[in-house]
PDB file of N, CA and C in Angstrom:
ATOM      1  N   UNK A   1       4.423 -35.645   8.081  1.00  0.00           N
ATOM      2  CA  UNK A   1       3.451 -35.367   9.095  1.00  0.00           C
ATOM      3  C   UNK A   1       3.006 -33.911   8.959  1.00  0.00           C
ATOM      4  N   UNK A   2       1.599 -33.625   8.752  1.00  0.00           N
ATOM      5  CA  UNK A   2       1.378 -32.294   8.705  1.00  0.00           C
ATOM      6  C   UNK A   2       1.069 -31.988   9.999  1.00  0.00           C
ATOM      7  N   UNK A   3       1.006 -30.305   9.921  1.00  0.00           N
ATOM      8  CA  UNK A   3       0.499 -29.995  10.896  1.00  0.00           C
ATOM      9  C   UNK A   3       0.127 -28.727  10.555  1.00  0.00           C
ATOM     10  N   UNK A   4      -1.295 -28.596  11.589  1.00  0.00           N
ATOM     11  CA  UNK A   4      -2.303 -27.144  11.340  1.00  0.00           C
ATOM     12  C   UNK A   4      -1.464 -25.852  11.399  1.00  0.00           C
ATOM     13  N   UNK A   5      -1.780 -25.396  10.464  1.00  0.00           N
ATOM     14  CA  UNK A   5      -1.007 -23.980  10.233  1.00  0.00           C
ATOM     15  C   UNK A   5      -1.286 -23.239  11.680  1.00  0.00           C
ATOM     16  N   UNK A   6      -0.213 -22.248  11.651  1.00  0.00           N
ATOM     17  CA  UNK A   6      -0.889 -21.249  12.921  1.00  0.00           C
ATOM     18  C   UNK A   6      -1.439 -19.576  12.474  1.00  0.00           C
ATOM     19  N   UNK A   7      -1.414 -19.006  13.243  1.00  0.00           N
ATOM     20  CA  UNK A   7      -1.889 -17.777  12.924  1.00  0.00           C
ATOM     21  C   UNK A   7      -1.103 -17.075  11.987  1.00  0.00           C
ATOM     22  N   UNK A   8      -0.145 -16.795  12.143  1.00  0.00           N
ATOM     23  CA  UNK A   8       0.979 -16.116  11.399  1.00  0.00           C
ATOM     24  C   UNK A   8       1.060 -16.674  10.207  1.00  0.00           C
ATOM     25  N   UNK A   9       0.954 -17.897  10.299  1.00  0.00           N
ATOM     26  CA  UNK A   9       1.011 -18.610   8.405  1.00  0.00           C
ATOM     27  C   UNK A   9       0.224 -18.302   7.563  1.00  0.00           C
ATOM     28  N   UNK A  10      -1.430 -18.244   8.560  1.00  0.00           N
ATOM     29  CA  UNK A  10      -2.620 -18.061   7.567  1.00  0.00           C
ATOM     30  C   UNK A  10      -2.317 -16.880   7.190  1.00  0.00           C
ATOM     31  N   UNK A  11      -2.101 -16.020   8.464  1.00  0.00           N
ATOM     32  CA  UNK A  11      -1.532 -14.154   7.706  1.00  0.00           C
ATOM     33  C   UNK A  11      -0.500 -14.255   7.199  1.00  0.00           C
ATOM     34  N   UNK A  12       0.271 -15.067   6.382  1.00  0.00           N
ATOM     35  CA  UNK A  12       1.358 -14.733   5.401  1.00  0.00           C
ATOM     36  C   UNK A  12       0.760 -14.961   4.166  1.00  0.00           C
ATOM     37  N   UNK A  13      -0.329 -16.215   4.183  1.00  0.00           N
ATOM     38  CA  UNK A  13      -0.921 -16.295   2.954  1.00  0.00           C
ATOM     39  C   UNK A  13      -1.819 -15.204   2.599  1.00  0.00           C
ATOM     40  N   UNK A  14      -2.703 -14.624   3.257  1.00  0.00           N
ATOM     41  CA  UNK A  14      -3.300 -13.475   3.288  1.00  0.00           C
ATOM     42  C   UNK A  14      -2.618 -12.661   2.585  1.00  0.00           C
ATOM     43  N   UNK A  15      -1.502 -12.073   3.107  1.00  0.00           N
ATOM     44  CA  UNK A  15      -0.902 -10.978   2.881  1.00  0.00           C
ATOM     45  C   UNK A  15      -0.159 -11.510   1.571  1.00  0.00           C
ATOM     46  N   UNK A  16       0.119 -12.744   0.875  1.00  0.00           N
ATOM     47  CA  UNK A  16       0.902 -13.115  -0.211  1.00  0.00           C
ATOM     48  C   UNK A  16      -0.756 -12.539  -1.426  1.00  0.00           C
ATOM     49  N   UNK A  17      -1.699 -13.319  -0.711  1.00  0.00           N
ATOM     50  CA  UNK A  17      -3.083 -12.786  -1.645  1.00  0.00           C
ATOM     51  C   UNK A  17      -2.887 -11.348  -2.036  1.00  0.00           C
ATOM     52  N   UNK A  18      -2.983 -10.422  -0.842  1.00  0.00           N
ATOM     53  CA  UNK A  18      -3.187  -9.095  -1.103  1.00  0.00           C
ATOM     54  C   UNK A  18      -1.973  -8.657  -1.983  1.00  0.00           C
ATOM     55  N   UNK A  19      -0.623  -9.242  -1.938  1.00  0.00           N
ATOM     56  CA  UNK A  19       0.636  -8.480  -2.652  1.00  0.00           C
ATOM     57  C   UNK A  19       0.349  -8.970  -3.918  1.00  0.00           C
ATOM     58  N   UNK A  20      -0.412 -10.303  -4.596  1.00  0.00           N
ATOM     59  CA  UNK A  20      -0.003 -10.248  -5.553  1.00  0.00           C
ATOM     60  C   UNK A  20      -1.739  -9.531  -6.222  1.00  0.00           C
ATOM     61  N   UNK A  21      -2.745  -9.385  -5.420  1.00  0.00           N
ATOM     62  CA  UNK A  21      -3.179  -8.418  -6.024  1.00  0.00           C
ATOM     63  C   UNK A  21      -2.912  -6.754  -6.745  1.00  0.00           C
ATOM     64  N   UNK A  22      -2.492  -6.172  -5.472  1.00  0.00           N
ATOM     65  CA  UNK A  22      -1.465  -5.034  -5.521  1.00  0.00           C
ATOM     66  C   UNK A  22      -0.585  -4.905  -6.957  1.00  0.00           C
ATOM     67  N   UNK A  23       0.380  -6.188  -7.317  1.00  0.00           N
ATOM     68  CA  UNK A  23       0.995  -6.248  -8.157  1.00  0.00           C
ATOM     69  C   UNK A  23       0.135  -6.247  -9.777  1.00  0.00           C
ATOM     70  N   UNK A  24      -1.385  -6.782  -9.817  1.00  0.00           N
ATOM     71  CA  UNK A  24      -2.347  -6.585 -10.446  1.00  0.00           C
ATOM     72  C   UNK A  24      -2.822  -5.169 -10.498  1.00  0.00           C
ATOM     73  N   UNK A  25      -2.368  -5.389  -9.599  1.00  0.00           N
ATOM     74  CA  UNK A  25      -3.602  -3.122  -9.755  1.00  0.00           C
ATOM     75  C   UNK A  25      -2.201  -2.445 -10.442  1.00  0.00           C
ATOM     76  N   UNK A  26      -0.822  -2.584  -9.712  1.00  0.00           N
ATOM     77  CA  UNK A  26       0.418  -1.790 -10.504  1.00  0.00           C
ATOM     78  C   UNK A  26       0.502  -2.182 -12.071  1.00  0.00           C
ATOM     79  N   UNK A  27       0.088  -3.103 -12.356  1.00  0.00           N
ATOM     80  CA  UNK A  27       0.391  -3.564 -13.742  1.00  0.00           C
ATOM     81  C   UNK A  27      -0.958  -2.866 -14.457  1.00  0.00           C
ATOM     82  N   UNK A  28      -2.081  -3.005 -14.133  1.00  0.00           N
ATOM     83  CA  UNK A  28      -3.058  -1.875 -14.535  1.00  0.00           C
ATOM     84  C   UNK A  28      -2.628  -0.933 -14.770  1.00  0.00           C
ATOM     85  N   UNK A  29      -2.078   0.120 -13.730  1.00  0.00           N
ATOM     86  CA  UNK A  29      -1.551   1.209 -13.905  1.00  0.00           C
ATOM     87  C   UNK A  29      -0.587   1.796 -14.584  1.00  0.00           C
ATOM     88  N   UNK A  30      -0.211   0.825 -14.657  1.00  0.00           N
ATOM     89  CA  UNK A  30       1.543   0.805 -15.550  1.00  0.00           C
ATOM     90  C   UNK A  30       0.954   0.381 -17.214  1.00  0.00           C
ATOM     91  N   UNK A  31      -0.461   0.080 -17.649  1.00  0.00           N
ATOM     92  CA  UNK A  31      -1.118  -0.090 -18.776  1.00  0.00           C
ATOM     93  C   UNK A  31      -1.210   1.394 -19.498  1.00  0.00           C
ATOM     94  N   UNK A  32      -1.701   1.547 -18.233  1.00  0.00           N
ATOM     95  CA  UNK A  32      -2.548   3.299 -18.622  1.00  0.00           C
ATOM     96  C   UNK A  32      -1.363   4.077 -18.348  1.00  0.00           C
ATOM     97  N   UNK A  33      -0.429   3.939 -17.833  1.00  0.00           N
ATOM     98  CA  UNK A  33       0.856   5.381 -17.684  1.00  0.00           C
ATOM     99  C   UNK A  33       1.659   5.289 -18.871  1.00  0.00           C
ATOM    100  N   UNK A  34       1.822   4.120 -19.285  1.00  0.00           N
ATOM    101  CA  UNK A  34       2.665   3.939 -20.396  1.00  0.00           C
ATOM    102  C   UNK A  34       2.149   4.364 -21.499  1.00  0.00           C
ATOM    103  N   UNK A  35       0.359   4.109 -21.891  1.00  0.00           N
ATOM    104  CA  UNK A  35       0.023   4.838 -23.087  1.00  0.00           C
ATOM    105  C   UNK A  35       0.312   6.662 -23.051  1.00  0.00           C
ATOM    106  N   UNK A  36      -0.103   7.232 -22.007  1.00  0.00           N
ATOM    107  CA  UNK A  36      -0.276   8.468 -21.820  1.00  0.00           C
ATOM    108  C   UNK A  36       1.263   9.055 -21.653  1.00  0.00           C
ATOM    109  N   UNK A  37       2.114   8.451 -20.620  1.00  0.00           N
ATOM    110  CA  UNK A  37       3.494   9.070 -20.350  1.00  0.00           C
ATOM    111  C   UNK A  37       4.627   8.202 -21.007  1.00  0.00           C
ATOM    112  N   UNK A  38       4.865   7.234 -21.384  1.00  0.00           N
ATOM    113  CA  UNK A  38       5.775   6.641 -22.218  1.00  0.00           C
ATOM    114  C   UNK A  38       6.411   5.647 -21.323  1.00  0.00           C
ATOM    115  N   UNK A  39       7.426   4.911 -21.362  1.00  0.00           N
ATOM    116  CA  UNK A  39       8.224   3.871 -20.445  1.00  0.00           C
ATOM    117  C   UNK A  39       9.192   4.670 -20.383  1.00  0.00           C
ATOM    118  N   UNK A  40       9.890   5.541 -20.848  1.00  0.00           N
ATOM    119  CA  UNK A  40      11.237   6.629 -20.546  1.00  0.00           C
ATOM    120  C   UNK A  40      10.478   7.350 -18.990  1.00  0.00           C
ATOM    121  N   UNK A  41       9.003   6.932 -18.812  1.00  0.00           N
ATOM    122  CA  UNK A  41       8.347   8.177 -17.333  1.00  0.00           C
ATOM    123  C   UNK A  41       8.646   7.523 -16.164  1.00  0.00           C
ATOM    124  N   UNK A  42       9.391   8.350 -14.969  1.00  0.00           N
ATOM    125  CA  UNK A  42       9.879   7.778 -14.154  1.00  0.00           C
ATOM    126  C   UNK A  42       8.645   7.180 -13.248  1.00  0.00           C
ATOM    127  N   UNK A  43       7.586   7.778 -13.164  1.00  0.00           N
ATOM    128  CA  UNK A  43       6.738   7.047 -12.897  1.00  0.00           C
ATOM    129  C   UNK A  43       6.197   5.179 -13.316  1.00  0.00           C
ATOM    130  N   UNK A  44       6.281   5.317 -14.463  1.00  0.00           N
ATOM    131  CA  UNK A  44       6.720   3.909 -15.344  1.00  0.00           C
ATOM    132  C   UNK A  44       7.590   3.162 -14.725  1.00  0.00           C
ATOM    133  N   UNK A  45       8.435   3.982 -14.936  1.00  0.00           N
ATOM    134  CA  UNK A  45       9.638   2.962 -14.085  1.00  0.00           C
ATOM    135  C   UNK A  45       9.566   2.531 -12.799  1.00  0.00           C
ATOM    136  N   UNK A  46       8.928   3.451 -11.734  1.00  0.00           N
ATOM    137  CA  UNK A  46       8.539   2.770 -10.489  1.00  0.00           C
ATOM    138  C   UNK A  46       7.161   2.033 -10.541  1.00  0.00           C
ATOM    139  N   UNK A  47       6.614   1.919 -11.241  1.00  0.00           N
ATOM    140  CA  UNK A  47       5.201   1.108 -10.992  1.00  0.00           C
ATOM    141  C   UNK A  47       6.001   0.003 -11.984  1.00  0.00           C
ATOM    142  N   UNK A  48       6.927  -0.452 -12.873  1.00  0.00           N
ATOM    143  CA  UNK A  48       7.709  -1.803 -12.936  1.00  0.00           C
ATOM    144  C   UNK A  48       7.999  -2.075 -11.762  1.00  0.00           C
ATOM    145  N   UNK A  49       9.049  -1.148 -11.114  1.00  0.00           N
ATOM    146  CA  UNK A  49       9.587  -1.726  -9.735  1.00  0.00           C
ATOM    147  C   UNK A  49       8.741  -2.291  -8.613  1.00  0.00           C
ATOM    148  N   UNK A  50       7.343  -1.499  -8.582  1.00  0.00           N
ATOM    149  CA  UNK A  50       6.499  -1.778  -7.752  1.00  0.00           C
ATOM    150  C   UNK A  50       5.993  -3.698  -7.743  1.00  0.00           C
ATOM    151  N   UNK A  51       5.664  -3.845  -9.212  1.00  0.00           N
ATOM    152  CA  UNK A  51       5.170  -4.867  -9.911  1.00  0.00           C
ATOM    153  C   UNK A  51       5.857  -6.014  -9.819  1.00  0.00           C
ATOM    154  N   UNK A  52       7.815  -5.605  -9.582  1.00  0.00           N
ATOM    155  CA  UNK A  52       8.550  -6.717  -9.356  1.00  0.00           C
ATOM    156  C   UNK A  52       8.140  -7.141  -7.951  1.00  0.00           C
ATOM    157  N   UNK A  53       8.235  -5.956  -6.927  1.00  0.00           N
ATOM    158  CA  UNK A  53       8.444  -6.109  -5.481  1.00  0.00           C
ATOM    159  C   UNK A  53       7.415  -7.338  -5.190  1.00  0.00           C
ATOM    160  N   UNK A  54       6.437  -6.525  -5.543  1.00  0.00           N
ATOM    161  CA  UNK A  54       5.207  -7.075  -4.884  1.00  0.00           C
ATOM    162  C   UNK A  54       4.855  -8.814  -5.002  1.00  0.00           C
ATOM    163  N   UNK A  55       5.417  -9.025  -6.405  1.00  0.00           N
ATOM    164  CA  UNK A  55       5.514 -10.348  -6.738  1.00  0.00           C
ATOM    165  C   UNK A  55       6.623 -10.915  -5.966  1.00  0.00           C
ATOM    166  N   UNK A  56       7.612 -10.412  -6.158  1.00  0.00           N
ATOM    167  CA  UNK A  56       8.540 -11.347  -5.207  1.00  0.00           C
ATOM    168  C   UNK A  56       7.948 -11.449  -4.018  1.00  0.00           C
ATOM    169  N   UNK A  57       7.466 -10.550  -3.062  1.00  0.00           N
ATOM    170  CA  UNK A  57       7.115 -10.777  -1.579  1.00  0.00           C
ATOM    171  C   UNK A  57       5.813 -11.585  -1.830  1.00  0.00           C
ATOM    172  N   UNK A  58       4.991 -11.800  -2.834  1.00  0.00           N
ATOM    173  CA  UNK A  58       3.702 -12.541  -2.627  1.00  0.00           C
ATOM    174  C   UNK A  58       4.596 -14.179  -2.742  1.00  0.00           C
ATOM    175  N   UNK A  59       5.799 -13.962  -3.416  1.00  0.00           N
ATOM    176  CA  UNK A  59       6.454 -15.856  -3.695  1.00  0.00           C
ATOM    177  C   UNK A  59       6.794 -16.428  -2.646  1.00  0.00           C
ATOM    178  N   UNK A  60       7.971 -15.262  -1.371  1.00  0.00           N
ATOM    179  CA  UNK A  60       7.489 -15.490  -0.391  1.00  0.00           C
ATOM    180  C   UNK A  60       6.940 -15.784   0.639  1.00  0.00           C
ATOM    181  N   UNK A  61       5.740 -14.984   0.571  1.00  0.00           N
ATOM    182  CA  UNK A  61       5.468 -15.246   1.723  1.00  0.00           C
ATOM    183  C   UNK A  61       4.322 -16.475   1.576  1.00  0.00           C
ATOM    184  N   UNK A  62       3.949 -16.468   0.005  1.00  0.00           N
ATOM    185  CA  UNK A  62       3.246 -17.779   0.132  1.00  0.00           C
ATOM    186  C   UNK A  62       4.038 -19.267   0.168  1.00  0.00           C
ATOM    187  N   UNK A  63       5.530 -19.039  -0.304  1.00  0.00           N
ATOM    188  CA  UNK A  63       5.905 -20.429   0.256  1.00  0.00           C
ATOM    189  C   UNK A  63       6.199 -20.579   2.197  1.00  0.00           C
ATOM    190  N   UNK A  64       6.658 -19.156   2.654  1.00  0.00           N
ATOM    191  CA  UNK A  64       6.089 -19.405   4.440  1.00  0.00           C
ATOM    192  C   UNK A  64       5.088 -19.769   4.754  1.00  0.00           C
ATOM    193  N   UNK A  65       3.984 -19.497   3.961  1.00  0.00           N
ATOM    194  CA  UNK A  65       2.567 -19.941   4.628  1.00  0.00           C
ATOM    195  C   UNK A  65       1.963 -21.640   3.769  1.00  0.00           C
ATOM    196  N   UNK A  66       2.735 -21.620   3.176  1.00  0.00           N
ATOM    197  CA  UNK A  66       3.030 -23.482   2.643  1.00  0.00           C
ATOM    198  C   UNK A  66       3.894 -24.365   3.327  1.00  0.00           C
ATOM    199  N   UNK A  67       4.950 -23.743   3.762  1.00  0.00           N
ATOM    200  CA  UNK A  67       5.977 -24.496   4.466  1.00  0.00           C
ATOM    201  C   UNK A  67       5.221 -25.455   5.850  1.00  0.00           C
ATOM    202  N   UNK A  68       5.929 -26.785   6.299  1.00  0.00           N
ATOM    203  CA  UNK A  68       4.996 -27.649   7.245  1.00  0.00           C
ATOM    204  C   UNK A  68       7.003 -27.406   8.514  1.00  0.00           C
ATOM    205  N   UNK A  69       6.050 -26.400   9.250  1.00  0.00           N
ATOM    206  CA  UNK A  69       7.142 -26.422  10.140  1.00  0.00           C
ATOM    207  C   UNK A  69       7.035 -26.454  11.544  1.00  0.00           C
ATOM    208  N   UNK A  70       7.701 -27.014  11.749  1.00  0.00           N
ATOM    209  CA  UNK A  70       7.879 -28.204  12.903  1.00  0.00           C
ATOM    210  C   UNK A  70       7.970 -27.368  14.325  1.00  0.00           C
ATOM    211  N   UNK A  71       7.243 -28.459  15.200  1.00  0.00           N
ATOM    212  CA  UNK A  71       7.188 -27.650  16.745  1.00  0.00           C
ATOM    213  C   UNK A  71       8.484 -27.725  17.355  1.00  0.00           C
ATOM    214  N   UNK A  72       8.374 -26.926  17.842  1.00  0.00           N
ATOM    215  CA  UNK A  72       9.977 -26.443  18.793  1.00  0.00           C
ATOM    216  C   UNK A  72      10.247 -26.469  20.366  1.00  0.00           C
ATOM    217  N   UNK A  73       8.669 -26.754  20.899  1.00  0.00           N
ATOM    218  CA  UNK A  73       8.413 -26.702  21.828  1.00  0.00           C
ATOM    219  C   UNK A  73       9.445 -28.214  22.528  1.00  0.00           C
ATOM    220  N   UNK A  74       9.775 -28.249  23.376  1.00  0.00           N
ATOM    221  CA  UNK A  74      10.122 -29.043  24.818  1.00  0.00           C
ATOM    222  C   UNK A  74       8.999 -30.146  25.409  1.00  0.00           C
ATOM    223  N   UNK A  75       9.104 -31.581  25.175  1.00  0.00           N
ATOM    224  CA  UNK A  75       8.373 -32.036  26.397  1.00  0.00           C
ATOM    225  C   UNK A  75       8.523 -31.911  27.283  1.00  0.00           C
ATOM    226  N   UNK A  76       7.267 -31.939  27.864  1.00  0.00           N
ATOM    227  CA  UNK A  76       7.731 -32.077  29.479  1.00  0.00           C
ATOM    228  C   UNK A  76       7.807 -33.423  29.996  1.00  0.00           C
ATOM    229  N   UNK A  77       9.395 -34.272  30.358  1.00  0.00           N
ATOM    230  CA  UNK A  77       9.062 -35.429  30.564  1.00  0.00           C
ATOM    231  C   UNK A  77       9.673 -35.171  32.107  1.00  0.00           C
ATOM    232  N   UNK A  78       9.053 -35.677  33.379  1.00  0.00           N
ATOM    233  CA  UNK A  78       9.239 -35.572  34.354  1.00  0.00           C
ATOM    234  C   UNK A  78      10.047 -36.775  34.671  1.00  0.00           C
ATOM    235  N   UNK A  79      11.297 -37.398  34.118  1.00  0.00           N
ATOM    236  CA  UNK A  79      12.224 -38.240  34.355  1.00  0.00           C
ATOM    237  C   UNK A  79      13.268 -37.591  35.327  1.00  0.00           C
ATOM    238  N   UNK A  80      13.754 -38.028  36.009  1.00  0.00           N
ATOM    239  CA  UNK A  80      14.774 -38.045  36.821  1.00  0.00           C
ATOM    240  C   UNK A  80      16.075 -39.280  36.776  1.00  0.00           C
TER     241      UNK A  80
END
C-alpha cells in the first residue's frame, strides 16, 4: 500500500539531489587540485573525504525519501 510522501521526505530527496551534486563539484575540484598540488595535498585529501561524505548522505537520505512509511497516527474509534 503506498502512500503520499510528506514534506520531510520530498526534502530528503531534495537534499539527497543537492549532496550528490556537491559530491560532483568536490570531484571537479579534486580533478584540478590533484593536477596542480598532488594527492600527498592535504587539501586532496579532504576534498576525497568530502566526496565520500557527501555520497554516503545522498544514499541516505534518498533511500528515507523512498522508504513507504507507515502512519502512526491512532483512530479515533469512539467504542466503549
Amino acid at each position: 500500500m503506498t502512500q503520499s510522501k510528506g514534506a520531510l521526505q520530498k526534502f530528503s530527496i531534495v537534499s539527497a539531489v543537492v549532496s550528490f551534486v556537491l559530491a560532483f563539484i568536490a570531484g571537479v575540484m579534486l580533478y584540478f587540485s590533484l593536477e596542480s598540488l598532488g594527492s600527498d595535498h592535504p587539501i586532496s585529501a579532504s576534498l576525497m573525504a568530502s566526496i565520500f561524505f557527501f555520497i554516503g548522505v545522498g544514499i541516505v537520505l534518498t533511500i528515507i525519501g523512498n522508504v513507504d512509511i507507515p502512519s502512526f497516527k491512532f483512530e479515533n474509534s469512539k467504542e466503549k
